[in-house]
C-alpha atoms as a PDB file:
ATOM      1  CA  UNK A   1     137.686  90.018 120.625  1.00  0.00           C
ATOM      2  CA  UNK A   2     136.519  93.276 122.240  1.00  0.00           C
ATOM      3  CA  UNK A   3     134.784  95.898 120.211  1.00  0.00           C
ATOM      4  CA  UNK A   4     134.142  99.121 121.718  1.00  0.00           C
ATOM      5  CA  UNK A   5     131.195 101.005 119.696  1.00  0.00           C
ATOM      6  CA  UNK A   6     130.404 104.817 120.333  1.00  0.00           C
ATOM      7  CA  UNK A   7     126.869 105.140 119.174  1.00  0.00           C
ATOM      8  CA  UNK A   8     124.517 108.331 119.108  1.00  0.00           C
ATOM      9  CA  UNK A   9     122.165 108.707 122.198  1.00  0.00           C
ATOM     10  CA  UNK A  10     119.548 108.477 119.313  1.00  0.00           C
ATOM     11  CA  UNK A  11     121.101 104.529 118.669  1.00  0.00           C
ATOM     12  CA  UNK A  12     121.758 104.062 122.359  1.00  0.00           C
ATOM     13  CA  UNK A  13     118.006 104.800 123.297  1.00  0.00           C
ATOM     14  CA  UNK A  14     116.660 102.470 120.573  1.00  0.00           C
ATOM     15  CA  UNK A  15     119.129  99.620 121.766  1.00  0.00           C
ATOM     16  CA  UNK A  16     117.955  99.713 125.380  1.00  0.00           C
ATOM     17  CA  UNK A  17     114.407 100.404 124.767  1.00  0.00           C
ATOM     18  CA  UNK A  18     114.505  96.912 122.028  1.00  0.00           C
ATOM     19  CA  UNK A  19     116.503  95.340 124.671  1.00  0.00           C
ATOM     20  CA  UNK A  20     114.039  95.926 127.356  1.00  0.00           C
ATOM     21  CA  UNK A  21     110.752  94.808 125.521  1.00  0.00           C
ATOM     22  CA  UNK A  22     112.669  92.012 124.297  1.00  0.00           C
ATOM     23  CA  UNK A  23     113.865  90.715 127.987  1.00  0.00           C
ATOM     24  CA  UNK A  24     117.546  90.913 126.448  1.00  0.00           C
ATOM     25  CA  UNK A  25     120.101  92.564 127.333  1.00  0.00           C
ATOM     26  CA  UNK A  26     121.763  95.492 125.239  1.00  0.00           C
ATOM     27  CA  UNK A  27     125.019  93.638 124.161  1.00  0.00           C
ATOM     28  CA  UNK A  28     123.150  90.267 123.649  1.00  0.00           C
ATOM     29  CA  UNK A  29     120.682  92.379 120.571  1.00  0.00           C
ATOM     30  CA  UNK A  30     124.071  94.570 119.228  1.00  0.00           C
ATOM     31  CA  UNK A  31     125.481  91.004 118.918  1.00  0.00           C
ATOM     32  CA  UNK A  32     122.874  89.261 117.126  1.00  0.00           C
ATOM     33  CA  UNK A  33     122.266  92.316 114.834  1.00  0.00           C
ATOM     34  CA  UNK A  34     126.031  92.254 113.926  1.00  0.00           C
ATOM     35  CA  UNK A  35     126.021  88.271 113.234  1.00  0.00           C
ATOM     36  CA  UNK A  36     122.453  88.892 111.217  1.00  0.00           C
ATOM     37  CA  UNK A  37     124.203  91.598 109.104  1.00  0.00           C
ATOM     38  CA  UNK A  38     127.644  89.501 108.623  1.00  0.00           C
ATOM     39  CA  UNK A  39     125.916  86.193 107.468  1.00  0.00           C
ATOM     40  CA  UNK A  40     124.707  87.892 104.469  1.00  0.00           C
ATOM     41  CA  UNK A  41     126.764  86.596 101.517  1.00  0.00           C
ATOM     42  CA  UNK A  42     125.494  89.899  99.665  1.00  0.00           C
ATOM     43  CA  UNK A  43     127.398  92.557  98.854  1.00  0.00           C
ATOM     44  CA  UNK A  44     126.551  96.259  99.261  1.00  0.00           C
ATOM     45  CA  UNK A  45     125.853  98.068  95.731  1.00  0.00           C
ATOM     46  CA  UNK A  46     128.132 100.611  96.508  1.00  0.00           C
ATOM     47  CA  UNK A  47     131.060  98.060  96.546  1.00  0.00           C
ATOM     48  CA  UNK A  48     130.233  96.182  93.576  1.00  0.00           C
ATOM     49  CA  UNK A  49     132.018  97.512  89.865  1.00  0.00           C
ATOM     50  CA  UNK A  50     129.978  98.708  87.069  1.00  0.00           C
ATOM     51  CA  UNK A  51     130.799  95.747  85.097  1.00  0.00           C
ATOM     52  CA  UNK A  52     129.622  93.592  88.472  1.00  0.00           C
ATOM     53  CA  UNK A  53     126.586  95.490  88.466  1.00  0.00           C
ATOM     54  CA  UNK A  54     126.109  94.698  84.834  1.00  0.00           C
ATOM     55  CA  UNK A  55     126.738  91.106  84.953  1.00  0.00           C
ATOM     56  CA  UNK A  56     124.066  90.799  88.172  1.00  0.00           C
ATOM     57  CA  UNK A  57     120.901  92.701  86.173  1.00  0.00           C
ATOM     58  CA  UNK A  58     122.026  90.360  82.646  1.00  0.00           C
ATOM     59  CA  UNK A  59     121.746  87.547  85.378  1.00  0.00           C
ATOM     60  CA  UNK A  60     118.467  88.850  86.863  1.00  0.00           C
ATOM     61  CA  UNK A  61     117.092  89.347  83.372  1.00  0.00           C
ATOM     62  CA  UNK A  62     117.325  86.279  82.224  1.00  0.00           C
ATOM     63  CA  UNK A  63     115.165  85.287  85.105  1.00  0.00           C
ATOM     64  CA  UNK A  64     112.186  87.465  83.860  1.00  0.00           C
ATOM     65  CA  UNK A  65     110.860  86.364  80.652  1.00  0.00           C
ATOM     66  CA  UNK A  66     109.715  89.335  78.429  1.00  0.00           C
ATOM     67  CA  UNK A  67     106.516  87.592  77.896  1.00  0.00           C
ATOM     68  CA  UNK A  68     105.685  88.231  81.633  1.00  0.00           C
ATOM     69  CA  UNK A  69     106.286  91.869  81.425  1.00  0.00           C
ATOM     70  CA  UNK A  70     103.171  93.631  80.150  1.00  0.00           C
ATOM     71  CA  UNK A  71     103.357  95.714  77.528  1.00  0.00           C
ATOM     72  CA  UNK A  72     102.057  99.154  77.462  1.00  0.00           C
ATOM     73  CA  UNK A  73     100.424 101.409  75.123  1.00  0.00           C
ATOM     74  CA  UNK A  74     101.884 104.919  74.951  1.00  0.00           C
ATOM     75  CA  UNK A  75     101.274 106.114  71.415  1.00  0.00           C
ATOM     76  CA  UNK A  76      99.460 109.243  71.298  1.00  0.00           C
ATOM     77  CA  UNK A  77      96.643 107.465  69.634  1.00  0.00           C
ATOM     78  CA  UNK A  78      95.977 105.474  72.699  1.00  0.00           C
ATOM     79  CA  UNK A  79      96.075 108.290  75.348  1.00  0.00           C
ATOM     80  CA  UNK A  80      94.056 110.538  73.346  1.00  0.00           C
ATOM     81  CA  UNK A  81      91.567 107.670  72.384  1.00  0.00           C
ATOM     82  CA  UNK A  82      87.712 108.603  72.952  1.00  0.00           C
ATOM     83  CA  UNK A  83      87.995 112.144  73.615  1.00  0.00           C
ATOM     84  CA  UNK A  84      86.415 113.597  70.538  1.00  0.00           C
ATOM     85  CA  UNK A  85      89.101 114.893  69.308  1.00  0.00           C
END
């Protein structure tokens, strides 16, 4: 398959300049960037429902035990604590 790309000078510049401390050429770096960013089996936030997005922090949760969060101390008591007051 062919795939013609228009990028902006700005991305253009960045390719060759990566390309030519790297020995590669242009194409061969645009190609492995593209593969790198395909073999992800990750979605992107923004596609993902609410209820997805729910379900995945439940998940990721559960995985976090809230005896390894520390706890803090914000009562008034505690900030105000020593200063004569």
């Amino acid at each position: 398959m062919n795939l013609i790309l228009h990028l902006t000078p700005e991305t253009e510049a960045r390719l060759k300049k990566q390309a030519t401390l790297t020995g590669r050429s242009p194409e061969e770096l645009a190609l492995e960037a593209l593969q790198e960013r395909l073999a992800s089996d990750v979605l992107p936030q923004e596609s993902l429902s609410a209820s997805s997005r729910i379900a995945q922090f439940r998940e990721w949760l559960s995985e976090h035990p809230e005896s390894s969060v520390a706890r803090l101390d914000d009562s008034r008591e505690s900030i105000y604590d020593g200063r004569g007051e």
